[in-house]
N, C-alpha and C. Protein backbone atom coordinates (compact mmCIF):
# COMPACT_ATOMS: atom_id res chain seq x y z
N UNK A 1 -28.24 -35.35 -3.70
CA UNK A 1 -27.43 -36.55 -3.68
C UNK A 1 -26.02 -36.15 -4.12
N UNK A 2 -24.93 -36.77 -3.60
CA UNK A 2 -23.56 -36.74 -3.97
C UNK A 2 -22.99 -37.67 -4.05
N UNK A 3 -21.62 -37.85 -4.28
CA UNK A 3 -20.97 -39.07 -4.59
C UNK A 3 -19.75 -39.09 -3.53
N UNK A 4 -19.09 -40.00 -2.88
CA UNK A 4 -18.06 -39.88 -2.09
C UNK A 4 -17.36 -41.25 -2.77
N UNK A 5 -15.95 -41.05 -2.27
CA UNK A 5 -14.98 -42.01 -2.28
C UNK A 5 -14.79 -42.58 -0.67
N UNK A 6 -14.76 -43.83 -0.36
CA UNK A 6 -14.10 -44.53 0.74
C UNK A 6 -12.97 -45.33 0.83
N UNK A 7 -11.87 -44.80 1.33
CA UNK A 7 -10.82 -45.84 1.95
C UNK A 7 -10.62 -46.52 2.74
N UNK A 8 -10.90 -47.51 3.06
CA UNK A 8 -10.45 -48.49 4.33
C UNK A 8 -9.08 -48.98 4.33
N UNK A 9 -8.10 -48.01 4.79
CA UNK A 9 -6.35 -48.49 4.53
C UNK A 9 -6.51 -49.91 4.96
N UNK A 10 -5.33 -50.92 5.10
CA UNK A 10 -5.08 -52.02 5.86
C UNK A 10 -4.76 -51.66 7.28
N UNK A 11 -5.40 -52.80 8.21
CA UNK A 11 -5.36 -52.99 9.07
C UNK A 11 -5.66 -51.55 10.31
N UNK A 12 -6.13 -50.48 9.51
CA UNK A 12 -6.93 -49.38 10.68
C UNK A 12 -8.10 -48.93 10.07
N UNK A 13 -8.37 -49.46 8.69
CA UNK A 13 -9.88 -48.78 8.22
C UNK A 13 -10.81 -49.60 8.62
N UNK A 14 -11.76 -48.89 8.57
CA UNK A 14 -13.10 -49.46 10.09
C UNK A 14 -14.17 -48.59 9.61
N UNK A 15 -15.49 -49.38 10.04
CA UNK A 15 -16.95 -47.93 9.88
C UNK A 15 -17.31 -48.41 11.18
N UNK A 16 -17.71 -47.78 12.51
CA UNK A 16 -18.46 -48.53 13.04
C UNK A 16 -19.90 -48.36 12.96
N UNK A 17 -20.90 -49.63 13.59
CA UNK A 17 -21.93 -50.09 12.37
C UNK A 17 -22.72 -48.92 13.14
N UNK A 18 -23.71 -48.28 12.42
CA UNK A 18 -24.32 -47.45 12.85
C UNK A 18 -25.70 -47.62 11.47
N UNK A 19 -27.16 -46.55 12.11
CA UNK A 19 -27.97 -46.56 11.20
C UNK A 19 -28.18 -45.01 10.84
N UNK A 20 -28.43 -45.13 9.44
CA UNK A 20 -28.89 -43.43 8.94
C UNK A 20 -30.09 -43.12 8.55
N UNK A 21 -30.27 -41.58 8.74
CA UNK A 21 -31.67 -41.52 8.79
C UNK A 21 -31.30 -40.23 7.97
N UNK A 22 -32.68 -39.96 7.16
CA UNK A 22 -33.08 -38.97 6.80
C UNK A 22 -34.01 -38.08 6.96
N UNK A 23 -33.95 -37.63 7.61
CA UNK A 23 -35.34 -36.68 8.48
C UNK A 23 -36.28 -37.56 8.95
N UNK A 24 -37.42 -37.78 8.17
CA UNK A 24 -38.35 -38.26 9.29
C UNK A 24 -38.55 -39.51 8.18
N UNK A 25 -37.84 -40.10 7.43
CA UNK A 25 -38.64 -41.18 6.26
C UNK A 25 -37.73 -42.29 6.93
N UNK A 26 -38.82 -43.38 7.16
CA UNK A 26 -38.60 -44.92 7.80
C UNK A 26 -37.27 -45.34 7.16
N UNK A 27 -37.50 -45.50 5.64
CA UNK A 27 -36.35 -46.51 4.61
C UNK A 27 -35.00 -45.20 4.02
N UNK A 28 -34.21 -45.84 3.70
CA UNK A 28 -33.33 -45.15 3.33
C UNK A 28 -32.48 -45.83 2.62
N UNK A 29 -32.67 -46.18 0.93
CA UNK A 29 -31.61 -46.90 0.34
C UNK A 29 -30.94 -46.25 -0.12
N UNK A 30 -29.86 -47.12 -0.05
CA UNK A 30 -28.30 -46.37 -0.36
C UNK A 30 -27.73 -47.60 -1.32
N UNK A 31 -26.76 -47.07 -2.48
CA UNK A 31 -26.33 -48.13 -3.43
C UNK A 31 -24.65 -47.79 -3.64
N UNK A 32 -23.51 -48.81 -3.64
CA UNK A 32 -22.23 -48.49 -3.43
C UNK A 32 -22.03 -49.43 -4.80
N UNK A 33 -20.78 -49.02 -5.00
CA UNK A 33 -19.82 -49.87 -5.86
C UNK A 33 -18.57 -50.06 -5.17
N UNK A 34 -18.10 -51.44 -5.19
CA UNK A 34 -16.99 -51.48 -4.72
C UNK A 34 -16.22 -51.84 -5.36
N UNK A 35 -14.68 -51.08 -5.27
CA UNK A 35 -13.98 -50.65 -5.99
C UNK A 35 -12.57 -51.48 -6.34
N UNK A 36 -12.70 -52.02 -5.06
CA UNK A 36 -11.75 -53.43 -4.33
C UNK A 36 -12.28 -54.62 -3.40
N UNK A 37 -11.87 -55.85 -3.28
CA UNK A 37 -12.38 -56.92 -3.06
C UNK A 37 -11.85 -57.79 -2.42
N UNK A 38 -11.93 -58.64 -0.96
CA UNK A 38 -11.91 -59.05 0.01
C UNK A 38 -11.06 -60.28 -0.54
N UNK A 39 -9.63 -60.84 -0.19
CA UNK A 39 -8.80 -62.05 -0.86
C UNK A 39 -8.34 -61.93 -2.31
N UNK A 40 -8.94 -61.01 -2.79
CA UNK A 40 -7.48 -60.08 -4.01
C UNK A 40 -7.32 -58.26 -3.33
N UNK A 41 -7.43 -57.79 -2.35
CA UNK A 41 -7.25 -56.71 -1.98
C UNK A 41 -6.97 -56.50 -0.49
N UNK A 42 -7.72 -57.24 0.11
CA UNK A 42 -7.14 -57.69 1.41
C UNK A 42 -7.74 -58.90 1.77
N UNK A 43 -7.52 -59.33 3.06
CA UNK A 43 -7.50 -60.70 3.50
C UNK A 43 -8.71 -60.48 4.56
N UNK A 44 -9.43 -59.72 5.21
CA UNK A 44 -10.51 -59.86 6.10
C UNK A 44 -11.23 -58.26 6.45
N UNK A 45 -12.01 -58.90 6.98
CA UNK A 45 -13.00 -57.51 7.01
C UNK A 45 -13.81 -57.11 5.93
N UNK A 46 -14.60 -55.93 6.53
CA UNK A 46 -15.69 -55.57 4.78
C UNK A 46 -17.01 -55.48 5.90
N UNK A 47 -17.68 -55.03 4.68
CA UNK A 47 -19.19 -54.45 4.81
C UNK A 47 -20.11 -55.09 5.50
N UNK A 48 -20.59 -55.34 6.10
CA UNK A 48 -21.53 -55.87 7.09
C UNK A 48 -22.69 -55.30 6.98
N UNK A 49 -24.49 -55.89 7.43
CA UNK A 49 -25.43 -55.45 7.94
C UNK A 49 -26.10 -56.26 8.11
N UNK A 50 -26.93 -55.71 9.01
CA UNK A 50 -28.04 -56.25 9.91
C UNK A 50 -29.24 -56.46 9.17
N UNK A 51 -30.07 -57.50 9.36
CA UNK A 51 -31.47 -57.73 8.25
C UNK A 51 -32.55 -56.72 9.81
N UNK A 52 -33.58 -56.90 9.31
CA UNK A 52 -34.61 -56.86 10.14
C UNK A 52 -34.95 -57.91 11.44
N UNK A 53 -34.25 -59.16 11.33
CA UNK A 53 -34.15 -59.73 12.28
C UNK A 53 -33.12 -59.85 12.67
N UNK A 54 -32.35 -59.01 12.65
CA UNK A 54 -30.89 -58.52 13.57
C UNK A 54 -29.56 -59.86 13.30
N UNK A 55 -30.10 -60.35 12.10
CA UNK A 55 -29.25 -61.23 11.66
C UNK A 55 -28.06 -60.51 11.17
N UNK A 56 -26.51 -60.98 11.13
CA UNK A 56 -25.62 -59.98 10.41
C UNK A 56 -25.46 -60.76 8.71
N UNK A 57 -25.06 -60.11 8.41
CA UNK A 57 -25.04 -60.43 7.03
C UNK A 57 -23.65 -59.82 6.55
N UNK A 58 -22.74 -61.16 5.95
CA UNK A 58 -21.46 -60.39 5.51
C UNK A 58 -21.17 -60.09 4.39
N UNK A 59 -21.39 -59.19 3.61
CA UNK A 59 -21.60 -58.52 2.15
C UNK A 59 -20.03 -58.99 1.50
N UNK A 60 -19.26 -58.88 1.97
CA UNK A 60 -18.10 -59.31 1.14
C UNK A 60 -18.17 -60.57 0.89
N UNK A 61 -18.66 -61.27 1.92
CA UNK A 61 -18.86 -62.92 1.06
C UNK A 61 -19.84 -63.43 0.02
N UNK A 62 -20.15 -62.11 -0.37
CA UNK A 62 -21.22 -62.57 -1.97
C UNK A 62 -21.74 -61.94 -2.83
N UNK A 63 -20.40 -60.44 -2.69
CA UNK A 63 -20.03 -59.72 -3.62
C UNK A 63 -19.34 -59.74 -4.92
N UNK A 64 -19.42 -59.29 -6.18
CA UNK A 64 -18.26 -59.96 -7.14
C UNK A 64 -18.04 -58.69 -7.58
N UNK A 65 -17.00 -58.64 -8.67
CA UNK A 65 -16.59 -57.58 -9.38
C UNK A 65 -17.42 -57.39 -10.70
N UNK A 66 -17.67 -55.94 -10.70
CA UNK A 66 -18.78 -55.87 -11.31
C UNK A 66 -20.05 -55.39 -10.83
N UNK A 67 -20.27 -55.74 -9.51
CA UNK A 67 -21.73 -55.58 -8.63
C UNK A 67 -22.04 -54.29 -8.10
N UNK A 68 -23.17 -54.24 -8.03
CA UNK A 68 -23.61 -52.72 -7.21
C UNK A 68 -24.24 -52.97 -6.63
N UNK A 69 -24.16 -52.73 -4.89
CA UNK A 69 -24.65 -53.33 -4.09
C UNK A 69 -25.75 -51.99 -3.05
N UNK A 70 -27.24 -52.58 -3.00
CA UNK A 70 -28.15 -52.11 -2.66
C UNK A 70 -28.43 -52.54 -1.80
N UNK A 71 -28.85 -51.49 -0.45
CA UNK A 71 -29.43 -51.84 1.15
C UNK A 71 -29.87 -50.65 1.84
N UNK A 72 -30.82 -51.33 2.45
CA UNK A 72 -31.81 -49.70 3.39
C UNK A 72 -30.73 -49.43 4.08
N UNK A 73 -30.10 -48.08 4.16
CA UNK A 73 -29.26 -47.71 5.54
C UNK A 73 -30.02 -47.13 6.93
N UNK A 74 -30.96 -47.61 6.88
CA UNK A 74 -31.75 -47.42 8.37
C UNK A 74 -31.52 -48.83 8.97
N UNK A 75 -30.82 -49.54 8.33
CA UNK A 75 -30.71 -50.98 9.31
C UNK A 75 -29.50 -50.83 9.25
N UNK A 76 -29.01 -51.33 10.87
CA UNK A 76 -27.76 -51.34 11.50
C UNK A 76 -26.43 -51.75 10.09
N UNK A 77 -25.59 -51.35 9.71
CA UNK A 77 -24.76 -51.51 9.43
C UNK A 77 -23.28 -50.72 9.35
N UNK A 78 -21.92 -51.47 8.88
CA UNK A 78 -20.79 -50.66 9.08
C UNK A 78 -19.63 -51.74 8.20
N UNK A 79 -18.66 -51.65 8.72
CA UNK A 79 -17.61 -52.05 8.00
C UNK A 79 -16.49 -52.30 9.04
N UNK A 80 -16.34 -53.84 9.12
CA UNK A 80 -15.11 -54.78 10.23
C UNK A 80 -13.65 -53.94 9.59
N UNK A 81 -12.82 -54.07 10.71
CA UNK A 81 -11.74 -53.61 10.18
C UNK A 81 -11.11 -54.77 8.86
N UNK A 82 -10.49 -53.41 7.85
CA UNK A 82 -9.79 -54.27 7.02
C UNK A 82 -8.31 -54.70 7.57
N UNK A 83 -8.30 -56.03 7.45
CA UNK A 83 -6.52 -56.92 7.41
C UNK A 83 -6.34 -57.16 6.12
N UNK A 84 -4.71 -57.13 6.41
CA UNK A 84 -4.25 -57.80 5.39
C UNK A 84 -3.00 -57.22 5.41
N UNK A 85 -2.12 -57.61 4.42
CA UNK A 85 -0.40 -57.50 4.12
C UNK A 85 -0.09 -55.92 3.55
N UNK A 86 -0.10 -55.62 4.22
CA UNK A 86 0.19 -53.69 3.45
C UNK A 86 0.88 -53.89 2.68
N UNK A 87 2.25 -55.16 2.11
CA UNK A 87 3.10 -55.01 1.09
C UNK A 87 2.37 -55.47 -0.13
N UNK A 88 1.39 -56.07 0.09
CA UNK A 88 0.48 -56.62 -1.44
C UNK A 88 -0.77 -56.25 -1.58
N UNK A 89 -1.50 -55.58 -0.35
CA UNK A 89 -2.90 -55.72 -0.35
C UNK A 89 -3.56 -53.74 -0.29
N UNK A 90 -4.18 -53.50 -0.82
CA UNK A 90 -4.47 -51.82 -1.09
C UNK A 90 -5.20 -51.77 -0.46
N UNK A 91 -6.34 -52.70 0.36
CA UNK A 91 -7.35 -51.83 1.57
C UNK A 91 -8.57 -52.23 0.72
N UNK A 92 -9.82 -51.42 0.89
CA UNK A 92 -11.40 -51.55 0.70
C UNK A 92 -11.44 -50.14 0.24
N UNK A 93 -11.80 -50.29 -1.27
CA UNK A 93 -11.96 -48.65 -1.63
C UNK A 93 -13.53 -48.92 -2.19
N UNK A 94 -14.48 -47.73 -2.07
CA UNK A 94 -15.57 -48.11 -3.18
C UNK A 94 -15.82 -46.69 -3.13
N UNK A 95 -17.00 -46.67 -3.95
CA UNK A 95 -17.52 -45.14 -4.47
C UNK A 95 -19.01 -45.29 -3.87
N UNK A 96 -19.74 -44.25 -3.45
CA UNK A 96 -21.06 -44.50 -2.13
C UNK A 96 -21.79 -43.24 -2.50
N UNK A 97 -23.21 -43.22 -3.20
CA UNK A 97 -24.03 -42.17 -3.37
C UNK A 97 -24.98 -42.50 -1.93
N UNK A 98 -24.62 -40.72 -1.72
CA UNK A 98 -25.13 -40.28 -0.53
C UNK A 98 -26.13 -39.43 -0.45
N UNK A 99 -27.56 -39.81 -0.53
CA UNK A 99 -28.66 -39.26 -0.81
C UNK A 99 -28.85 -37.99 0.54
N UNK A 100 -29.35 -36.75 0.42
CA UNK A 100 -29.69 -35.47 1.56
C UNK A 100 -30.53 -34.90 0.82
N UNK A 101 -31.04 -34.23 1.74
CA UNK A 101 -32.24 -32.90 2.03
C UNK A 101 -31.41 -32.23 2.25
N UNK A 102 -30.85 -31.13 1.64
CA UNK A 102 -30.20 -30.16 1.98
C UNK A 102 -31.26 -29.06 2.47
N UNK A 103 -30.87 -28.57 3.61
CA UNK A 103 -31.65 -27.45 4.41
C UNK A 103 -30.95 -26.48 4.88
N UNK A 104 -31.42 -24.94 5.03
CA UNK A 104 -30.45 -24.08 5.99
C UNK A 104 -30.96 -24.24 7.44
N UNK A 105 -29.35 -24.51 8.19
CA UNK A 105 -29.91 -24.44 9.82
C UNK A 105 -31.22 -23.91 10.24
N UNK A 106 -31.31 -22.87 9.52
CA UNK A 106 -32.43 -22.25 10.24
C UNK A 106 -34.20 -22.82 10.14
N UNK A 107 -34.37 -23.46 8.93
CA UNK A 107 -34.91 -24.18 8.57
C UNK A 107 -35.50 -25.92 9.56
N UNK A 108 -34.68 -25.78 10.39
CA UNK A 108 -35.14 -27.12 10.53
C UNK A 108 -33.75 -27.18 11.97
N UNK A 109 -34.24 -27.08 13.43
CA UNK A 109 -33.65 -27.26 14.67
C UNK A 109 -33.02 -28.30 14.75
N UNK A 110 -32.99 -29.56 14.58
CA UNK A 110 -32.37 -30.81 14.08
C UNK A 110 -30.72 -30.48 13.76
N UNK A 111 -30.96 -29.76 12.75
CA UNK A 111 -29.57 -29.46 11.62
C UNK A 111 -28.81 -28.46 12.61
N UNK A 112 -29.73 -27.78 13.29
CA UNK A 112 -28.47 -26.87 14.11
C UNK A 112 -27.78 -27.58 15.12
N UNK A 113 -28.84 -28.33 15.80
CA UNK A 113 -28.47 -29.48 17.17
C UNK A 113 -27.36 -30.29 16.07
N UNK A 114 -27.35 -30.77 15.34
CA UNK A 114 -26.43 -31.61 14.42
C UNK A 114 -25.34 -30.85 14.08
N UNK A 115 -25.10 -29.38 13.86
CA UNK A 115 -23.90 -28.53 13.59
C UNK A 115 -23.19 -28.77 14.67
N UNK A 116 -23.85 -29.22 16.04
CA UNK A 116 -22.96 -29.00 17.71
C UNK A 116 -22.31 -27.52 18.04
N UNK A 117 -22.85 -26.49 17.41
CA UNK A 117 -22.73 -25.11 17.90
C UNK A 117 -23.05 -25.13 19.50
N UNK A 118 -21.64 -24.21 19.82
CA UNK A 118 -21.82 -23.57 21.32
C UNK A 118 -23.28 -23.40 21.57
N UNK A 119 -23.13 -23.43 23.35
CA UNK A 119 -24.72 -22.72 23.69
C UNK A 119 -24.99 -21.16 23.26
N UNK A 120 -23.75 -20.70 23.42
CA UNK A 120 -23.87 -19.43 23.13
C UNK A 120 -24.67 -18.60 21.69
N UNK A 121 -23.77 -19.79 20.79
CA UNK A 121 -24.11 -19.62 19.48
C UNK A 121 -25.72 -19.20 19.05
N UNK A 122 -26.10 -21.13 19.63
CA UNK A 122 -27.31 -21.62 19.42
C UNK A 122 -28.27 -20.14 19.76
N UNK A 123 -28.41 -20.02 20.99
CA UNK A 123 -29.03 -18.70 21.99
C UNK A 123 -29.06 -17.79 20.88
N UNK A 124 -27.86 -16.92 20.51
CA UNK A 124 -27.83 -16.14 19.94
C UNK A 124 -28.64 -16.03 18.61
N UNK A 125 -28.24 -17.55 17.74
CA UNK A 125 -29.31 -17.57 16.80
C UNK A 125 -30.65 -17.72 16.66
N UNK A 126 -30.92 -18.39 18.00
CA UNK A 126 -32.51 -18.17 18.14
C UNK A 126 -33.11 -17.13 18.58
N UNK A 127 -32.31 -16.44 19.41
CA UNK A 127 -33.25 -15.18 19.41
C UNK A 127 -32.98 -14.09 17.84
N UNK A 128 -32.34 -14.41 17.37
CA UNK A 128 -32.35 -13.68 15.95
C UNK A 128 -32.81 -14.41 15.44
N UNK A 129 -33.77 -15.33 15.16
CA UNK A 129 -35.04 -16.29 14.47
C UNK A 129 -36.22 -15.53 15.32
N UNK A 130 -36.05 -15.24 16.52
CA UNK A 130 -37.67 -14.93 16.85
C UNK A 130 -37.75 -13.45 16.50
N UNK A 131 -36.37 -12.60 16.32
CA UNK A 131 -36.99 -11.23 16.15
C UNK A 131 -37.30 -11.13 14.81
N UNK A 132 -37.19 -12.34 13.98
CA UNK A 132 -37.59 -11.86 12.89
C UNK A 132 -38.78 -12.19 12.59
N UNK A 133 -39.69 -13.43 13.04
CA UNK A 133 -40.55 -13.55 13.63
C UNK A 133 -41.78 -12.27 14.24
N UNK A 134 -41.17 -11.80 14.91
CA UNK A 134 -41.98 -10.54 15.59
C UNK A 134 -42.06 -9.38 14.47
């Protein structure tokens, strides 16, 4: 697990909504703090997700300061662009533990297809996986 920082400047920060997975496990909770807040930081946009019945759900409207906010990231979600007044308003910042399996490529075909190495590469490294193999 690690910790990241997120910026959503005004008016170009954006997530689009997507789902994450962790190898092969169904659920995947993920827990954020947010760092700044929707009508004292900017004026629209923010965190979004999808329930299980593909309902959206808008997390900034029932967030407070103070909160730590918990959700499976295997269900669709992302983040609307932030608006607002660049002369008064700082954007959508929060702090986001990012749970992994750390693996070496070689370990697990997935992670190499996920590096997007040349064909060449790929080739090359697999046949230096099978001669070691032999």
């Amino acid at each position: 697990m690690y910790c990241s920082v997120s910026n959503y400047p005004i008016n170009e920060g954006f997530l689009f909504y997507h789902e994450d997975k962790l190898l092969d496990e169904k659920e995947l909770y993920h827990h954020l703090v947010p760092l700044t807040f929707r009508s004292k930081h900017y004026e629209s946009g923010g965190l979004f997700i999808y329930d299980k019945n593909n309902n959206k759900i808008d997390i900034e409207d029932i967030v407070e300061e103070g909160d730590v906010i918990f959700y499976d990231g295997s269900l669709k979600h992302g983040v609307e662009t932030i608006k607002g007044n660049s002369e008064f308003n700082i954007g959508r910042i929060q702090t986001f533990s990012i749970p992994t399996n750390f693996q070496y490529p070689g370990d697990n075909f997935r992670t190499l297809v996920d590096l997007n190495l040349s064909n060449k590469k790929l080739i090359k490294y697999l046949f230096y996986r099978i001669k070691k193999l032999l």
